[in-house]
PDB file of N, CA and C in Angstrom:
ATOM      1  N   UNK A   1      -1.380  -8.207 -11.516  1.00  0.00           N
ATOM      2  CA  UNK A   1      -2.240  -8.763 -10.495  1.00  0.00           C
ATOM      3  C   UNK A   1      -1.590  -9.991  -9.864  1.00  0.00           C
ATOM      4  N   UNK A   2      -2.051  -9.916  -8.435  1.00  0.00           N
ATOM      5  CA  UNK A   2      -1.559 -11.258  -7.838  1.00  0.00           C
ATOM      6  C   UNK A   2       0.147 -11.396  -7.301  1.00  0.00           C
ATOM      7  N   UNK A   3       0.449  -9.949  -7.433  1.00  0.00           N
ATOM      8  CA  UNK A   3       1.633 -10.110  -6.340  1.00  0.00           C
ATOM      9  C   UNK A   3       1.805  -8.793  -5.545  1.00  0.00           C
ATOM     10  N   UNK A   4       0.712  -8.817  -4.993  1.00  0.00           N
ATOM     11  CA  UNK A   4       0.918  -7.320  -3.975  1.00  0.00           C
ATOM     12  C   UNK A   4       1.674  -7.077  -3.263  1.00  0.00           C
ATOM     13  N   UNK A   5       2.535  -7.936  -2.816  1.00  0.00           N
ATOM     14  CA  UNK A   5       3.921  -7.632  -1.990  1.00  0.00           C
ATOM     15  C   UNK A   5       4.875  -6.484  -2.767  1.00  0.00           C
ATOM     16  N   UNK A   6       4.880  -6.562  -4.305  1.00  0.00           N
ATOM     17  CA  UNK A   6       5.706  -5.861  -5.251  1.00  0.00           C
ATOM     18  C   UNK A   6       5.097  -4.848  -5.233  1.00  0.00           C
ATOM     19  N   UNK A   7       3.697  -4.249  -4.936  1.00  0.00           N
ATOM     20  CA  UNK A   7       2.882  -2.994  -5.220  1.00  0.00           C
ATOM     21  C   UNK A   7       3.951  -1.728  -4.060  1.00  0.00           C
ATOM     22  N   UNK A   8       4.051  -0.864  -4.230  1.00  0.00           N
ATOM     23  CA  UNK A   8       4.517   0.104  -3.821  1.00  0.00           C
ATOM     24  C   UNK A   8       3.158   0.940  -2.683  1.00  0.00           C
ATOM     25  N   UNK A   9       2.346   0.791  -3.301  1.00  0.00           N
ATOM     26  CA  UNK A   9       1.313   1.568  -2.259  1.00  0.00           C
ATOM     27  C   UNK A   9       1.035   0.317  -1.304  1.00  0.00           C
ATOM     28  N   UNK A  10       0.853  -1.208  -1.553  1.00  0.00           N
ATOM     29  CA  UNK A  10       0.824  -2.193  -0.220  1.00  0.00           C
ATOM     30  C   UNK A  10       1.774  -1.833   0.334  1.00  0.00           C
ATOM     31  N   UNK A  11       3.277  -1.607   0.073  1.00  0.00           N
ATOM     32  CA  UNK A  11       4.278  -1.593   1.493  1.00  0.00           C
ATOM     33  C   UNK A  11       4.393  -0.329   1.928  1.00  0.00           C
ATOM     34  N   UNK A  12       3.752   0.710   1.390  1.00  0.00           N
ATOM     35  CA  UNK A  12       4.031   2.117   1.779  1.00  0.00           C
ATOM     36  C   UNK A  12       2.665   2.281   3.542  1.00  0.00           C
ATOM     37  N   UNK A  13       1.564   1.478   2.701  1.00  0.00           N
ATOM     38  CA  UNK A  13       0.438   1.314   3.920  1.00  0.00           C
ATOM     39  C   UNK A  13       0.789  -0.022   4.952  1.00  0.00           C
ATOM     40  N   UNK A  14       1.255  -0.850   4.513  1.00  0.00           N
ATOM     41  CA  UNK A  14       2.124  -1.761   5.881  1.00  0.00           C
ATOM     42  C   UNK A  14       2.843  -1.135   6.781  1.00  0.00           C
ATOM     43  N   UNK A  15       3.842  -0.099   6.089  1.00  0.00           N
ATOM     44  CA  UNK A  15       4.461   0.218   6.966  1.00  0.00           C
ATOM     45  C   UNK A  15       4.013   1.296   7.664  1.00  0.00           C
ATOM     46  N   UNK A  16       2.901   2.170   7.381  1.00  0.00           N
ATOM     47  CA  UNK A  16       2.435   3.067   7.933  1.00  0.00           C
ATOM     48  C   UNK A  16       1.306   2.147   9.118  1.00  0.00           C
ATOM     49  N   UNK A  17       1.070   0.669   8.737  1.00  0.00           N
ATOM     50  CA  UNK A  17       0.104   0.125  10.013  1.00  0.00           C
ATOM     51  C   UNK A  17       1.206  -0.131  10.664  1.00  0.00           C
ATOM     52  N   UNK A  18       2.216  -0.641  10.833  1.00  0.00           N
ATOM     53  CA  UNK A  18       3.451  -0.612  11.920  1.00  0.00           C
ATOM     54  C   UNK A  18       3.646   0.476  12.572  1.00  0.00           C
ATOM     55  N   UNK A  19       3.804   1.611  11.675  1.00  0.00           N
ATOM     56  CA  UNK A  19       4.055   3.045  12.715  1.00  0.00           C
ATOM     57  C   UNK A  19       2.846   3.508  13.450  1.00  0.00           C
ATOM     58  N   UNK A  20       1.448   2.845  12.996  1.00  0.00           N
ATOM     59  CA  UNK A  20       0.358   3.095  13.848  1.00  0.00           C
ATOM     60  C   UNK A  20       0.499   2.797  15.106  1.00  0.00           C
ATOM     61  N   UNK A  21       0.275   1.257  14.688  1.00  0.00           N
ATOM     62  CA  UNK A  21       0.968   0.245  16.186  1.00  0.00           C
ATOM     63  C   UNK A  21       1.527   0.860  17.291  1.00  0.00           C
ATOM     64  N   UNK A  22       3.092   1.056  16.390  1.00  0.00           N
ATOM     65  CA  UNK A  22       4.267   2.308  17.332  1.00  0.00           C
ATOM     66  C   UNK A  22       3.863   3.636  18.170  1.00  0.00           C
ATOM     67  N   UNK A  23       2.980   4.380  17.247  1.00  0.00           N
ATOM     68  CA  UNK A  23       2.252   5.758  17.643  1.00  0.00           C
ATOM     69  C   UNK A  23       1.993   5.101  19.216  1.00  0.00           C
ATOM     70  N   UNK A  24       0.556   4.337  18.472  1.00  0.00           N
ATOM     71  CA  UNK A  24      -0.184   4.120  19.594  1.00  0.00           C
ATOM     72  C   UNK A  24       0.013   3.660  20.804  1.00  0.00           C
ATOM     73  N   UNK A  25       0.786   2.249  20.957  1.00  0.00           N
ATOM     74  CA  UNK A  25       2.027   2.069  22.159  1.00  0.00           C
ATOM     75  C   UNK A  25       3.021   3.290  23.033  1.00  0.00           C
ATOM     76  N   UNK A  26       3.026   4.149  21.900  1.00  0.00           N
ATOM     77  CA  UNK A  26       4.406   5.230  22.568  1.00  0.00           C
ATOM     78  C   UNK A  26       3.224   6.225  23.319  1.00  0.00           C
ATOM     79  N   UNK A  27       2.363   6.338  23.384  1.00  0.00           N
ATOM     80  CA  UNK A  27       1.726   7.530  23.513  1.00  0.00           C
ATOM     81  C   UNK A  27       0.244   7.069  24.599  1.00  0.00           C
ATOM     82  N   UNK A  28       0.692   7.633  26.232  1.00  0.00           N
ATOM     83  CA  UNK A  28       0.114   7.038  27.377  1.00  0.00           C
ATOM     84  C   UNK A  28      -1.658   7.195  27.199  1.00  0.00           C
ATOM     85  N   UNK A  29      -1.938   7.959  26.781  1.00  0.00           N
ATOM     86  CA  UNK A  29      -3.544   8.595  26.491  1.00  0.00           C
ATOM     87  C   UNK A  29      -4.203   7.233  25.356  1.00  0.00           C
ATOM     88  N   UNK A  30      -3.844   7.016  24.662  1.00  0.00           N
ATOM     89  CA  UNK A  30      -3.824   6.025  23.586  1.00  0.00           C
ATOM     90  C   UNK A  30      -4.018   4.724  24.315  1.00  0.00           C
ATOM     91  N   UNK A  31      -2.850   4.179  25.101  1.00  0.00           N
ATOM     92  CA  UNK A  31      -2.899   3.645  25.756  1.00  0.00           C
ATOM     93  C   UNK A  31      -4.305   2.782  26.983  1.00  0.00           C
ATOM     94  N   UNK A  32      -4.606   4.058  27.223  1.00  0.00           N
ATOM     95  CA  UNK A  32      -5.447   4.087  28.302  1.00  0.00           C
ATOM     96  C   UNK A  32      -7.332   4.529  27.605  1.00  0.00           C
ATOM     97  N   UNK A  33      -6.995   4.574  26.204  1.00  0.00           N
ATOM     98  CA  UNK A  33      -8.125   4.752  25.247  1.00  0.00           C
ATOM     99  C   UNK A  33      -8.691   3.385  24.155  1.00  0.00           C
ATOM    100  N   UNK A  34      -8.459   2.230  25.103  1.00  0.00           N
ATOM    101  CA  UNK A  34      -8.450   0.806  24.397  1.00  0.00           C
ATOM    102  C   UNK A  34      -9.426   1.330  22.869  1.00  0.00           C
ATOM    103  N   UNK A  35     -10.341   1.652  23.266  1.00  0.00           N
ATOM    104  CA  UNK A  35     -11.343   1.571  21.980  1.00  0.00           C
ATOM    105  C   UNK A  35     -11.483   2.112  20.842  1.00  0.00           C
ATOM    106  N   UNK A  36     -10.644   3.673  21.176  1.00  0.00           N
ATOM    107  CA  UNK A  36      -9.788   4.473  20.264  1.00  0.00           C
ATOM    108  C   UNK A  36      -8.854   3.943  19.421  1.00  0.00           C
ATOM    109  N   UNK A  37      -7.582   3.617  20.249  1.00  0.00           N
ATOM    110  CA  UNK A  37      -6.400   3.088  20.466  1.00  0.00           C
ATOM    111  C   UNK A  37      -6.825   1.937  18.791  1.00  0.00           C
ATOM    112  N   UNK A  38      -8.073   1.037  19.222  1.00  0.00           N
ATOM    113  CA  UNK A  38      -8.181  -0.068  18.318  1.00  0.00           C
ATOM    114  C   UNK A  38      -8.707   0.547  16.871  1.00  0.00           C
ATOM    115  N   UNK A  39      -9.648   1.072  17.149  1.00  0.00           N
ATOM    116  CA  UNK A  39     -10.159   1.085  16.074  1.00  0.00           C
ATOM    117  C   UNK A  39      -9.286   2.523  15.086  1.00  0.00           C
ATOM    118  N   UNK A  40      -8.378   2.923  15.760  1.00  0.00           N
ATOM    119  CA  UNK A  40      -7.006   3.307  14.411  1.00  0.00           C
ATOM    120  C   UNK A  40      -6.818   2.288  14.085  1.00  0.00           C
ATOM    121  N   UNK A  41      -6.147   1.542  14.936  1.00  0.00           N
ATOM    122  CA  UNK A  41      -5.559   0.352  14.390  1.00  0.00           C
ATOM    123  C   UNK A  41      -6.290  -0.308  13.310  1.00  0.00           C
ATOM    124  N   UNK A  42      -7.483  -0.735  13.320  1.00  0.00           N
ATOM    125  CA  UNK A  42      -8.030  -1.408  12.354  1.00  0.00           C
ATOM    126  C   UNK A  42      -8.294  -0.572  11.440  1.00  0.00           C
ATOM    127  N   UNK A  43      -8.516   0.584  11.511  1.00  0.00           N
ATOM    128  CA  UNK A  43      -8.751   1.438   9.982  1.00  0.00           C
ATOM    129  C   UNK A  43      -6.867   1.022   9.773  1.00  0.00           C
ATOM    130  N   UNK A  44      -6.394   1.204  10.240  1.00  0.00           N
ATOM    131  CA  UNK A  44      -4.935   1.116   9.284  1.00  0.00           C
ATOM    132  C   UNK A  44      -4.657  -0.018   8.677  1.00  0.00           C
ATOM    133  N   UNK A  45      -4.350  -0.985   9.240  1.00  0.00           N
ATOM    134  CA  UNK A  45      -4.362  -2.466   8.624  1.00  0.00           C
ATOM    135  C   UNK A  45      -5.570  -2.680   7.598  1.00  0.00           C
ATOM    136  N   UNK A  46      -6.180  -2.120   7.706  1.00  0.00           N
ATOM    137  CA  UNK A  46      -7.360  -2.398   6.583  1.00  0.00           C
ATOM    138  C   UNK A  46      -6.712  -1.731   5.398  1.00  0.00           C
ATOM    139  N   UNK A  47      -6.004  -0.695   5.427  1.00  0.00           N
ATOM    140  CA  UNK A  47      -5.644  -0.438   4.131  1.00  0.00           C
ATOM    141  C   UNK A  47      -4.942  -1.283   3.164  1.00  0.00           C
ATOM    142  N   UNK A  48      -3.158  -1.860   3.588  1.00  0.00           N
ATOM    143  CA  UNK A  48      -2.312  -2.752   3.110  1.00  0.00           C
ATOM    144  C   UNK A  48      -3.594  -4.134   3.039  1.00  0.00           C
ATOM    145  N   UNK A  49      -4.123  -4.368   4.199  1.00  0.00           N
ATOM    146  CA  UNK A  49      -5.179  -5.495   3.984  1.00  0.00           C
ATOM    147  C   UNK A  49      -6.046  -5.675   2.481  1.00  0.00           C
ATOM    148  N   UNK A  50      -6.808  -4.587   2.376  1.00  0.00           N
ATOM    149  CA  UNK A  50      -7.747  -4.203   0.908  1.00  0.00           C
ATOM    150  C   UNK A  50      -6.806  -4.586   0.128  1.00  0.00           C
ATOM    151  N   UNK A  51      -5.573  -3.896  -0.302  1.00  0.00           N
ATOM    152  CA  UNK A  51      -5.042  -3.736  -1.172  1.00  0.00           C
ATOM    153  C   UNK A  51      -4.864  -5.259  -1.943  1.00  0.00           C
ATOM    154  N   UNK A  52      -3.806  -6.037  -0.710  1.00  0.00           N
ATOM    155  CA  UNK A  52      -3.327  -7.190  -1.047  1.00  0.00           C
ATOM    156  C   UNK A  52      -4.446  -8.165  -1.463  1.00  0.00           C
ATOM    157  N   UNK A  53      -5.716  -8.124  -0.854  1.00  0.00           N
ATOM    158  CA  UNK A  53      -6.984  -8.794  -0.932  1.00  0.00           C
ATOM    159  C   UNK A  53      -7.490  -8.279  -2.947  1.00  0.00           C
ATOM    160  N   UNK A  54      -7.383  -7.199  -3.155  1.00  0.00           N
ATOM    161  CA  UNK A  54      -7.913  -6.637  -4.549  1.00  0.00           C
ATOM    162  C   UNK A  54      -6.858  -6.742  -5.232  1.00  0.00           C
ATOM    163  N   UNK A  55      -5.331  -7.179  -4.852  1.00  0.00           N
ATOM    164  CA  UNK A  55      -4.955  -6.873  -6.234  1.00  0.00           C
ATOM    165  C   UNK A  55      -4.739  -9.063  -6.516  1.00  0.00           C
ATOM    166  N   UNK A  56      -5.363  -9.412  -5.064  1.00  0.00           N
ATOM    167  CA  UNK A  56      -5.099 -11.224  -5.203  1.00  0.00           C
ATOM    168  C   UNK A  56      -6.730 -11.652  -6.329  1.00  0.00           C
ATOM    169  N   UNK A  57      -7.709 -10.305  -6.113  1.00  0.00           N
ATOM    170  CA  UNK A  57      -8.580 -11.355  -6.722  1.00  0.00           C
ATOM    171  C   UNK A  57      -8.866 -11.640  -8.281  1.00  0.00           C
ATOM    172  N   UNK A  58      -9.607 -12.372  -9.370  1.00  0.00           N
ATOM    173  CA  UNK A  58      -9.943 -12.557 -10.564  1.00  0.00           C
ATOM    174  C   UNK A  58      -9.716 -11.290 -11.279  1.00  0.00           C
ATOM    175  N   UNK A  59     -10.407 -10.489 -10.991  1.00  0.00           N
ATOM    176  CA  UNK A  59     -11.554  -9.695 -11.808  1.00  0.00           C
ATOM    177  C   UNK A  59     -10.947  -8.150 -11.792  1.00  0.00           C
ATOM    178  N   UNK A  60     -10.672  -7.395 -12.350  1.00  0.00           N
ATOM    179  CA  UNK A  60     -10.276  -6.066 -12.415  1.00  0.00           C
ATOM    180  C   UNK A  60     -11.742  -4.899 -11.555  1.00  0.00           C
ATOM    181  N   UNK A  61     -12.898  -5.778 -11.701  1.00  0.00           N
ATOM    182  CA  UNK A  61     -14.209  -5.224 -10.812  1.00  0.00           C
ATOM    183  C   UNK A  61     -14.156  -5.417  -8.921  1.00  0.00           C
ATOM    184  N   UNK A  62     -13.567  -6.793  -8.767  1.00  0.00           N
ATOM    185  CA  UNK A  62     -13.515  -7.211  -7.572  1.00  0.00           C
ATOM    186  C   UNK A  62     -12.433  -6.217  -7.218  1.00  0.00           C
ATOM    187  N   UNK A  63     -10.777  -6.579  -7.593  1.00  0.00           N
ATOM    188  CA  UNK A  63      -9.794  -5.442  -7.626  1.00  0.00           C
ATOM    189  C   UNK A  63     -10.306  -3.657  -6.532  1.00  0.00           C
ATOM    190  N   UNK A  64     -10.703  -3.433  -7.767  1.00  0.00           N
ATOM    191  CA  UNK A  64     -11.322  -1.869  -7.828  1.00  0.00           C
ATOM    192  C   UNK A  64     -11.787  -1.759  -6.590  1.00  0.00           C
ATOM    193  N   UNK A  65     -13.333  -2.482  -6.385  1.00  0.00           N
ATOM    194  CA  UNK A  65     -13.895  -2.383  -5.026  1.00  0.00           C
ATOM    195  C   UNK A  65     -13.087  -2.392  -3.838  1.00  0.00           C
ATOM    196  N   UNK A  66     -12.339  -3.053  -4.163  1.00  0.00           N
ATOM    197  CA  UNK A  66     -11.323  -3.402  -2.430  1.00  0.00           C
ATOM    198  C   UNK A  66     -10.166  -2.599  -2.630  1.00  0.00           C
ATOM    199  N   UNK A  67      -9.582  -1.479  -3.666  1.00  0.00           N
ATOM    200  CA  UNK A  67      -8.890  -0.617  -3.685  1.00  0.00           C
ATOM    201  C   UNK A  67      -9.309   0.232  -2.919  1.00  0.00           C
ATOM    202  N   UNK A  68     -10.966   0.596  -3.077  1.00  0.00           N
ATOM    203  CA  UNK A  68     -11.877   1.887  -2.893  1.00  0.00           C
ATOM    204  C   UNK A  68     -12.287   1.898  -1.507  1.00  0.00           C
ATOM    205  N   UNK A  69     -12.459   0.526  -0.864  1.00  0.00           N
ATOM    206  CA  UNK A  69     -12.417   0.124   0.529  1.00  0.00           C
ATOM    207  C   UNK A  69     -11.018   1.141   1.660  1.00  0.00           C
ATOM    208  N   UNK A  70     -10.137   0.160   0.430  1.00  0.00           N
ATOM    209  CA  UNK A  70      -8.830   0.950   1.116  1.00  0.00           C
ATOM    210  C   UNK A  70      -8.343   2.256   1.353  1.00  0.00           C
ATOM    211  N   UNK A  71      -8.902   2.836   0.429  1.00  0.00           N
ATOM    212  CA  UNK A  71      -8.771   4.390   0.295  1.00  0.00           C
ATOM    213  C   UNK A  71      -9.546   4.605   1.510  1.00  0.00           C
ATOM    214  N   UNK A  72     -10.820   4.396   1.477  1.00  0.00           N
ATOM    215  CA  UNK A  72     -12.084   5.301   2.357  1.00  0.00           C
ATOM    216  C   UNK A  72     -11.469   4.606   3.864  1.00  0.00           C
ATOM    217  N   UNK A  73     -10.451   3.727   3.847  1.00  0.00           N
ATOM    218  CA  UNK A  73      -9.588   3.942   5.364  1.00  0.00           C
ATOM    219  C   UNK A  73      -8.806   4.554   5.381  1.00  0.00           C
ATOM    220  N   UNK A  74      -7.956   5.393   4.101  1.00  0.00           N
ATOM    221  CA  UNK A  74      -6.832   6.289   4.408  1.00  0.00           C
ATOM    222  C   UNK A  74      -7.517   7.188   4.896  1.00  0.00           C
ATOM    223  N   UNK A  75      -9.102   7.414   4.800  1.00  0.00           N
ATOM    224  CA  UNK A  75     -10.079   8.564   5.001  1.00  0.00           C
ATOM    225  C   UNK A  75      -9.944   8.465   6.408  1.00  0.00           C
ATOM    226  N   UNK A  76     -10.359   7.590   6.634  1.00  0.00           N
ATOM    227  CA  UNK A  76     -11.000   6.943   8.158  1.00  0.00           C
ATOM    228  C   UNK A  76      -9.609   7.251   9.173  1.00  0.00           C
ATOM    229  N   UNK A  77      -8.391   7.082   8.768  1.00  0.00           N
ATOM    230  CA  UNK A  77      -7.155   6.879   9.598  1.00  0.00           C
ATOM    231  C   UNK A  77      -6.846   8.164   9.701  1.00  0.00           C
ATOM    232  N   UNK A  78      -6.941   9.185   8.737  1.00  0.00           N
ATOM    233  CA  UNK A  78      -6.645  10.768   8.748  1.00  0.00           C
ATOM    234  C   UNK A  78      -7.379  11.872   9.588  1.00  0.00           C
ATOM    235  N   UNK A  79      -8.947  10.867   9.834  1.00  0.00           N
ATOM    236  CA  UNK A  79      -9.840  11.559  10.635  1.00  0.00           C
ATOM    237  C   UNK A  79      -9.250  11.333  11.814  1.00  0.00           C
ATOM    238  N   UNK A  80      -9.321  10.083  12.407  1.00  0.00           N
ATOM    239  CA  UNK A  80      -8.731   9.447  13.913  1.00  0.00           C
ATOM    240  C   UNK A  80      -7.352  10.088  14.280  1.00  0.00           C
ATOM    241  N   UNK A  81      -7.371  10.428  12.944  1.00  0.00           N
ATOM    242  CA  UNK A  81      -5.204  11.204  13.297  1.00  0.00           C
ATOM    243  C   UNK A  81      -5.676  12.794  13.607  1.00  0.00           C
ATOM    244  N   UNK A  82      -6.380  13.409  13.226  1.00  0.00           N
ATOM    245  CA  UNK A  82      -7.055  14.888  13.058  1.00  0.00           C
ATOM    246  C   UNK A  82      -7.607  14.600  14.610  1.00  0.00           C
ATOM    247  N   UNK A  83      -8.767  14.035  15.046  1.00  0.00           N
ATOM    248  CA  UNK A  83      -8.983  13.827  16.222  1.00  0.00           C
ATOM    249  C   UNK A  83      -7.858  13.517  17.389  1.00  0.00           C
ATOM    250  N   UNK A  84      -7.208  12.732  17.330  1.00  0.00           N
ATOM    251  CA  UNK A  84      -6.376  12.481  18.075  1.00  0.00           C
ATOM    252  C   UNK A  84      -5.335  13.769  18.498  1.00  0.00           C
ATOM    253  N   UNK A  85      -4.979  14.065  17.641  1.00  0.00           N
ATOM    254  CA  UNK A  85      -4.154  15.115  17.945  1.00  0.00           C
ATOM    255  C   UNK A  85      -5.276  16.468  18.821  1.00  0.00           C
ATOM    256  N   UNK A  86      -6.264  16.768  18.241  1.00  0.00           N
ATOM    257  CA  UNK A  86      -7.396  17.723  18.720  1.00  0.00           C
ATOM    258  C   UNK A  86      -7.477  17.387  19.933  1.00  0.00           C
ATOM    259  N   UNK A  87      -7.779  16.125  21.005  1.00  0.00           N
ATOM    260  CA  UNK A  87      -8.007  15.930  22.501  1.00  0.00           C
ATOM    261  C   UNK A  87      -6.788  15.730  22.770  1.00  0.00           C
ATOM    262  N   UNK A  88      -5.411  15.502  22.568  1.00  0.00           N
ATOM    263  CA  UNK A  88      -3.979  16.214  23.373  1.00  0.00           C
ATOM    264  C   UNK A  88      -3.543  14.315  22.961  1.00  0.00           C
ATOM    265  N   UNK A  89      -3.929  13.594  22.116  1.00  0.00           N
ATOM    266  CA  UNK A  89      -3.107  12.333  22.111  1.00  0.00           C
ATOM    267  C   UNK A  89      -2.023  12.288  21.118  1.00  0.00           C
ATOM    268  N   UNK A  90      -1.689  12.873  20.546  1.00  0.00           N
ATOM    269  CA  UNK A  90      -1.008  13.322  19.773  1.00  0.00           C
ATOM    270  C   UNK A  90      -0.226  14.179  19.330  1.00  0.00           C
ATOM    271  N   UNK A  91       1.089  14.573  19.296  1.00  0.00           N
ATOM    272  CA  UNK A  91       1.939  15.932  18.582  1.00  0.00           C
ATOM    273  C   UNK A  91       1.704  16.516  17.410  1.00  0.00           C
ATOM    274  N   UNK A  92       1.178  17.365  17.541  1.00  0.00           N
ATOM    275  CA  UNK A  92       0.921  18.005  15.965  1.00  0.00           C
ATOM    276  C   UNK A  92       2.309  17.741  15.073  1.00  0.00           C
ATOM    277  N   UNK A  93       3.081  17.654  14.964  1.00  0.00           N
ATOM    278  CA  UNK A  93       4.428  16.908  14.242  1.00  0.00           C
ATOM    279  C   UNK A  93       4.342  15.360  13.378  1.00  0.00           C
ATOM    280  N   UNK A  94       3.581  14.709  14.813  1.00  0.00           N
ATOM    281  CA  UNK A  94       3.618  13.432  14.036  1.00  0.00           C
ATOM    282  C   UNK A  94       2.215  13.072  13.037  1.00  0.00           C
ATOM    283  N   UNK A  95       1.374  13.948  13.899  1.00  0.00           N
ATOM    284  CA  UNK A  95      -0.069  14.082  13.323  1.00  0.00           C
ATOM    285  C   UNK A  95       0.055  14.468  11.831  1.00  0.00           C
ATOM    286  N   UNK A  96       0.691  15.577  11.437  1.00  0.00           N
ATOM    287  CA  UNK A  96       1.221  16.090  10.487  1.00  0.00           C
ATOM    288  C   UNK A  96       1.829  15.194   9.119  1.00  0.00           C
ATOM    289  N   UNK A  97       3.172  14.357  10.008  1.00  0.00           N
ATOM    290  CA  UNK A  97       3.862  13.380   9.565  1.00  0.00           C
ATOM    291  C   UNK A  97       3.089  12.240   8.533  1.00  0.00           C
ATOM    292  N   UNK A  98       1.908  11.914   9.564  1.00  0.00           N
ATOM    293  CA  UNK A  98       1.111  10.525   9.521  1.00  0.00           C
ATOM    294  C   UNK A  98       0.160  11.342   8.112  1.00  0.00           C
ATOM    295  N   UNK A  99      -0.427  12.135   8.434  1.00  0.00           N
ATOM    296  CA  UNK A  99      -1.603  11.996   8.216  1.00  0.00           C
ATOM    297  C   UNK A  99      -1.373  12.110   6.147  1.00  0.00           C
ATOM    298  N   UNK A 100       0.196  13.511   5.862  1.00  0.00           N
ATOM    299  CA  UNK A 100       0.553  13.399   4.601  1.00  0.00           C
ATOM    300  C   UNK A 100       0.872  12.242   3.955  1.00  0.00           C
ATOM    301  N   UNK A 101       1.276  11.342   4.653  1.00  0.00           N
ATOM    302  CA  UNK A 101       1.777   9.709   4.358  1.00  0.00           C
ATOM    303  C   UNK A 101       0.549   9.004   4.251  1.00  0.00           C
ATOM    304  N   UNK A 102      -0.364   9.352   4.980  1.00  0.00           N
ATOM    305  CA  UNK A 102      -1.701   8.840   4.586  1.00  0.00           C
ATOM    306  C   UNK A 102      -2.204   9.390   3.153  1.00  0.00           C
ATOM    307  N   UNK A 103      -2.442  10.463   2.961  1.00  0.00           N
ATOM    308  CA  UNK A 103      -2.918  11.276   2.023  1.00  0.00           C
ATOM    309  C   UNK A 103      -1.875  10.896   0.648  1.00  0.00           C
ATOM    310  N   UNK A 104      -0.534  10.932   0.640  1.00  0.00           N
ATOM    311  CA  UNK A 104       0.000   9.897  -0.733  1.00  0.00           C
ATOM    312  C   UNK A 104      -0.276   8.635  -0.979  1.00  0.00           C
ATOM    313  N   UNK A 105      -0.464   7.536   0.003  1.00  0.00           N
ATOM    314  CA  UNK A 105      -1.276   6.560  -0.028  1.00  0.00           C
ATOM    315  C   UNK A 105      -2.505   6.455  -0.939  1.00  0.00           C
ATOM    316  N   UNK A 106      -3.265   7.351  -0.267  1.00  0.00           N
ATOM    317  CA  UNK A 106      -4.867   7.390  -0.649  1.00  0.00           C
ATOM    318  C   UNK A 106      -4.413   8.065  -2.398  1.00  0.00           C
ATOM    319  N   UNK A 107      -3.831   9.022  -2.490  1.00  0.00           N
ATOM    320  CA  UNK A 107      -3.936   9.224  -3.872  1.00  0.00           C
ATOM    321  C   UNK A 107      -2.833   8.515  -4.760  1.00  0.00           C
ATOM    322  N   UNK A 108      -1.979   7.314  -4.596  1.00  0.00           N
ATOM    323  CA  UNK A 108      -1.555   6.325  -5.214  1.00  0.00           C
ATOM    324  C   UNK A 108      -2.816   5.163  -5.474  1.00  0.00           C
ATOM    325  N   UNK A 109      -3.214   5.128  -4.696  1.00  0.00           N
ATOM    326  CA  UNK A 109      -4.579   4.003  -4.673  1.00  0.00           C
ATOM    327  C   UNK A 109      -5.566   4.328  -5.225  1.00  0.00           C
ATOM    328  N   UNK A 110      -5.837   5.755  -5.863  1.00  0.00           N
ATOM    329  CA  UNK A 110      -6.462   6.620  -6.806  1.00  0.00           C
ATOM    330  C   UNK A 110      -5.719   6.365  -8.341  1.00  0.00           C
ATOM    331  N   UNK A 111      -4.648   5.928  -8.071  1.00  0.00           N
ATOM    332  CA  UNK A 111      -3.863   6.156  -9.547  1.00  0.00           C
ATOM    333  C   UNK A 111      -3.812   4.421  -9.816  1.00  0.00           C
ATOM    334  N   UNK A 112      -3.785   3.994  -8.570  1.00  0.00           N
ATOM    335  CA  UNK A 112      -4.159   2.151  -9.071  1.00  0.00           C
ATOM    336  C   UNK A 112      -5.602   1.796  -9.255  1.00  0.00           C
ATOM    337  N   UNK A 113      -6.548   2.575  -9.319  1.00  0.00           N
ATOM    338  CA  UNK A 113      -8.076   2.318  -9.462  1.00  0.00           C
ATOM    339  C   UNK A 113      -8.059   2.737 -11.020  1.00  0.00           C
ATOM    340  N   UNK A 114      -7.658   3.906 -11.295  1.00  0.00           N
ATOM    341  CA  UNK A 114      -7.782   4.339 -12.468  1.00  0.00           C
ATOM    342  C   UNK A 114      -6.903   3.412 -13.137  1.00  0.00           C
ATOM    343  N   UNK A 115      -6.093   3.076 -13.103  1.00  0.00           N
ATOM    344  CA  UNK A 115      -5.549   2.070 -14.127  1.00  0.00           C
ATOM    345  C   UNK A 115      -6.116   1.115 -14.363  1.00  0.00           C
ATOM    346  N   UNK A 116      -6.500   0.457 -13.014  1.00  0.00           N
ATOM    347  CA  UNK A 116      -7.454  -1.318 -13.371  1.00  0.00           C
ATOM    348  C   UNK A 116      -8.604  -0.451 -13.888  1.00  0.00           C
ATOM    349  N   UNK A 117      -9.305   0.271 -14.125  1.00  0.00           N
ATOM    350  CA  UNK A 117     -10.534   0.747 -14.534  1.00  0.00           C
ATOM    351  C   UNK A 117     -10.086   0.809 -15.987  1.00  0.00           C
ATOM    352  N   UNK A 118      -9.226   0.916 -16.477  1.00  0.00           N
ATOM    353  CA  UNK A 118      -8.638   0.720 -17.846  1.00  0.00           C
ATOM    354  C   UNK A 118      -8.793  -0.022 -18.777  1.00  0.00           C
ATOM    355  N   UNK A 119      -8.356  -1.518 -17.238  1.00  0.00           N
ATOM    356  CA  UNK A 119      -7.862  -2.606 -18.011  1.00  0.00           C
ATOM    357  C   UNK A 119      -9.118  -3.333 -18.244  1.00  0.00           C
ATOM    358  N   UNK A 120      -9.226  -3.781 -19.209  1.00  0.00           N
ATOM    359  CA  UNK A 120     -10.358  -5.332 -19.495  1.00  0.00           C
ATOM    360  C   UNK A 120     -10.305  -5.968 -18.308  1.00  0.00           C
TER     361      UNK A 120
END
């Protein structure tokens, strides 16, 4: 606890909110979909966000909760990626790309819940 920079699932979801960012910039529909456009964005950053926030706090209870936060945005980011691609903002390629990188995320952050659920 208390150095989430070293966690492997925080930099795996940082860098997947950077390639959000990227998506969303590269891609004119997105662009021109401010409200869309954002609120990927914030389901993504919320993930690396949770993480670093639960693995900074006391309590292996506090932890947990803000793991479980994070997950139910890998949820949230996979839907917006499923949608996106469905109304033409998206390449089924990268949609594809994103959304499995999401989905190892979410079930690493499954395998860091179950562990702090372990611990005292």
């Amino acid at each position: 606890m208390g150095n989430f920079k070293k966690l492997r699932v925080w930099q795996l979801s940082k860098n997947l909110a950077v390639r959000i960012y990227q998506v969303t910039d590269e891609h004119t529909k997105f662009k021109q979909d401010f409200r869309f456009r954002d609120q990927i964005r914030a389901a993504a950053v919320s993930v690396p966000s949770n993480t670093a926030e639960g693995d900074e706090l006391d309590t292996n209870k506090q932890s947990i909760r803000h793991f479980y936060i994070a997950k139910g945005s890998t949820a949230e980011v996979i839907t917006q990626l499923i949608i996106a691609q469905e109304i033409g903002y998206l390449p089924p390629k990268i949609t594809e790309e994103l959304i499995k990188e999401y989905e190892h995320v979410s079930h690493m952050l499954a395998k860091l819940i179950a562990a702090r659920s372990k611990t005292p």
